[in-house]
Every structure is written in C-alpha cells, then in structure tokens.
C-alpha atoms as a PDB file:
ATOM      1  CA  UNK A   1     -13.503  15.875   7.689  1.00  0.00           C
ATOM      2  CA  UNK A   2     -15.894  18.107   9.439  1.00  0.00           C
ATOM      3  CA  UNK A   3     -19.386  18.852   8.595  1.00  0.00           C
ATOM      4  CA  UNK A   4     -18.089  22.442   8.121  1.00  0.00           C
ATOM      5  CA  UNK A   5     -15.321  22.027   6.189  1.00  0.00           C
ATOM      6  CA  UNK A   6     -17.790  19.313   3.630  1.00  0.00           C
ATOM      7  CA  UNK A   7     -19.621  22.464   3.659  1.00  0.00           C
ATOM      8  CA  UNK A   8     -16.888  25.007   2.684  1.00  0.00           C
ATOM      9  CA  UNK A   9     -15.465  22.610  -0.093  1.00  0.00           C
ATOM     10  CA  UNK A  10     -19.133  21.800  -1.692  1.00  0.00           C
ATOM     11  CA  UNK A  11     -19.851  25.980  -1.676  1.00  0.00           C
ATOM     12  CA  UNK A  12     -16.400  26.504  -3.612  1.00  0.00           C
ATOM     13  CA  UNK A  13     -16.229  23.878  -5.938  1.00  0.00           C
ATOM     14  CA  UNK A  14     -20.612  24.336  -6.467  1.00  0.00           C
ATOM     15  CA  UNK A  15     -20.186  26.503  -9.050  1.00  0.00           C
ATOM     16  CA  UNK A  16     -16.794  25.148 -11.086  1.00  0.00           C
ATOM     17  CA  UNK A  17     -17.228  23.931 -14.481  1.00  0.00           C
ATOM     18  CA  UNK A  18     -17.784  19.618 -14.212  1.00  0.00           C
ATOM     19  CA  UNK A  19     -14.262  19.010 -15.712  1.00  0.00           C
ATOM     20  CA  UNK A  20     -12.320  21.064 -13.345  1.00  0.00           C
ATOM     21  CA  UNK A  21     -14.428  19.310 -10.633  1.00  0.00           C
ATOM     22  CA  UNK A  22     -13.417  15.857 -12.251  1.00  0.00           C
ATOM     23  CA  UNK A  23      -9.855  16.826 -12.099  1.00  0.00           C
ATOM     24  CA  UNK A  24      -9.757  17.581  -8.344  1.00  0.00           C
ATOM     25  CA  UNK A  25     -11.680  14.522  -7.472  1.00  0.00           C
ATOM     26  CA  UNK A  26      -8.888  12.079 -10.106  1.00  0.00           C
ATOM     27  CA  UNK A  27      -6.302  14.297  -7.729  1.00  0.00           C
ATOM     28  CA  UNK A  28      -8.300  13.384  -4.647  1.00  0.00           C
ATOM     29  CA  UNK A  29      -7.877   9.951  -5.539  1.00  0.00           C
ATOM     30  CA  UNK A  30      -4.247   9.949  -6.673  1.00  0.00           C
ATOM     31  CA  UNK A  31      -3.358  11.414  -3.140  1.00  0.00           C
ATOM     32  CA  UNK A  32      -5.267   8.550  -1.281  1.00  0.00           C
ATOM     33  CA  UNK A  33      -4.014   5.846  -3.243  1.00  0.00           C
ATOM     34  CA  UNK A  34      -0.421   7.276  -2.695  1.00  0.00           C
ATOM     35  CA  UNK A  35      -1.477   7.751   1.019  1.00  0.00           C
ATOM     36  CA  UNK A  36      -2.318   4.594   1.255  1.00  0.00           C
ATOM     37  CA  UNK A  37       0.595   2.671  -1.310  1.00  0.00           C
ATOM     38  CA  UNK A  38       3.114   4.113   1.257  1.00  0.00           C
ATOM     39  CA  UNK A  39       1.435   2.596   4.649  1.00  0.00           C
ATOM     40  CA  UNK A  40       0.911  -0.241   2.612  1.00  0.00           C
ATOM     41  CA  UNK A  41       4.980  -1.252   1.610  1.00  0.00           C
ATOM     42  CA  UNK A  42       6.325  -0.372   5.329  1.00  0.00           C
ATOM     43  CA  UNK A  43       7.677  -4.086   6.122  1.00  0.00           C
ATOM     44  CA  UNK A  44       7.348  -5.475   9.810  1.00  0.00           C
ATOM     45  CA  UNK A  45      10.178  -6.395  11.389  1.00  0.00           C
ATOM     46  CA  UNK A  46      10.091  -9.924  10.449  1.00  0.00           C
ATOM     47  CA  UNK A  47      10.104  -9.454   6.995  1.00  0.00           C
ATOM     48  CA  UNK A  48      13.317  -6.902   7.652  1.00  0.00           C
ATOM     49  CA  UNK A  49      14.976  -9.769   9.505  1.00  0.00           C
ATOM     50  CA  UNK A  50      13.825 -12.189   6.720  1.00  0.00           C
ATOM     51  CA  UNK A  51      15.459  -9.783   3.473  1.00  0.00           C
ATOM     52  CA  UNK A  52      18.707  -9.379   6.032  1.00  0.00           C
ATOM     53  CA  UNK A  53      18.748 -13.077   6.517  1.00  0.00           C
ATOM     54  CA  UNK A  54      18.359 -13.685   2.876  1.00  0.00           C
ATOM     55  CA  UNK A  55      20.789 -11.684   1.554  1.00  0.00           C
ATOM     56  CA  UNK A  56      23.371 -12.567   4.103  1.00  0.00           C
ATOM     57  CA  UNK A  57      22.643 -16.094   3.269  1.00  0.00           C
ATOM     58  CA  UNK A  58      21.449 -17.200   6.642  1.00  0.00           C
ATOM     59  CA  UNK A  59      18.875 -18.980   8.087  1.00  0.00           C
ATOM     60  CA  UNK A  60      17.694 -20.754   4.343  1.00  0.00           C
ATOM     61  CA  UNK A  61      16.316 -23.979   3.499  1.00  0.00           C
ATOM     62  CA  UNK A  62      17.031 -25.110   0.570  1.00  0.00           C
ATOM     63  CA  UNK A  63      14.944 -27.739  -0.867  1.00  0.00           C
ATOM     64  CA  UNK A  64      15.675 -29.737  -4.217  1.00  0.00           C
ATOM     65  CA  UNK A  65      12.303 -29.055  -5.668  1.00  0.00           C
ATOM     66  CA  UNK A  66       9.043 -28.463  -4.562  1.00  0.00           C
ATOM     67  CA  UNK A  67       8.201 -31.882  -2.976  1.00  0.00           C
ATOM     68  CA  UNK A  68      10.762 -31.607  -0.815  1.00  0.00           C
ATOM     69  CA  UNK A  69       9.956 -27.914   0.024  1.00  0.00           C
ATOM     70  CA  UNK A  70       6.364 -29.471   1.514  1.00  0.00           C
ATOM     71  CA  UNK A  71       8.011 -31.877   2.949  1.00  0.00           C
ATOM     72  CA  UNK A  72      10.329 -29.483   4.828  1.00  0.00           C
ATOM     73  CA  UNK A  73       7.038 -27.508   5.586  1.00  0.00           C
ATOM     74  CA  UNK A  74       5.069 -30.137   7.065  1.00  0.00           C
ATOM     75  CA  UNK A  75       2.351 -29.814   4.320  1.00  0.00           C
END
C-alpha cells in the first residue's frame, strides 16, 4: 500500500465512530486470513501424485504396525 493511499484510508475512516472502525479492521483480517487459507491448501504436485496414488491403491507400503513402519523407513 502506498503512502498515499495509508493517507486517504486514515483521513476517511479519522472521523468514524471506534466500532465501525473495529468492524472494518475484524473484516480486514477475515480477508487476509482467507487470502492467505487459500495459498496455503494449494497442494504441490507431489502431494497430487501421492492422493492419486493412494486412492488408486498404488505405490503403498503397508506395514503391520508401527515397528515395522520404521523399519521400512530406515529410522
């Protein structure tokens, strides 16, 4: 954001009453949280392969329990 625009937003909103204020800043923050929830949940391509993979029942490991999961990890 600009300098001028800062400007033009503080000289409108100077003289609203505090709640309305409040309200545009809990929208403010609604809008960046959703901005930011949907860059968030865009999978890479490797998880898209990984979700295809898994529900075409390809490329699994199945382990017997979770010893054997480590194992098959090398951990």
């Amino acid at each position: 954001m600009t300098a001028q625009v800062l400007d033009k937003v503080v000289n409108r909103l100077k003289n609203f009453p505090d709640d309305k204020v409040n309200s545009l800043l809990d929208y403010a923050d609604f809008l960046e949280k959703k901005t930011r929830r949907i860059r968030k949940h865009i999978p890479n391509k490797t998880t898209l392969q990984t979700l295809e993979d898994t529900q075409n029942r390809k490329n699994i490991i199945e382990c017997d329990n979770i010893e054997d999961m480590f194992n098959k990890l090398g951990i």
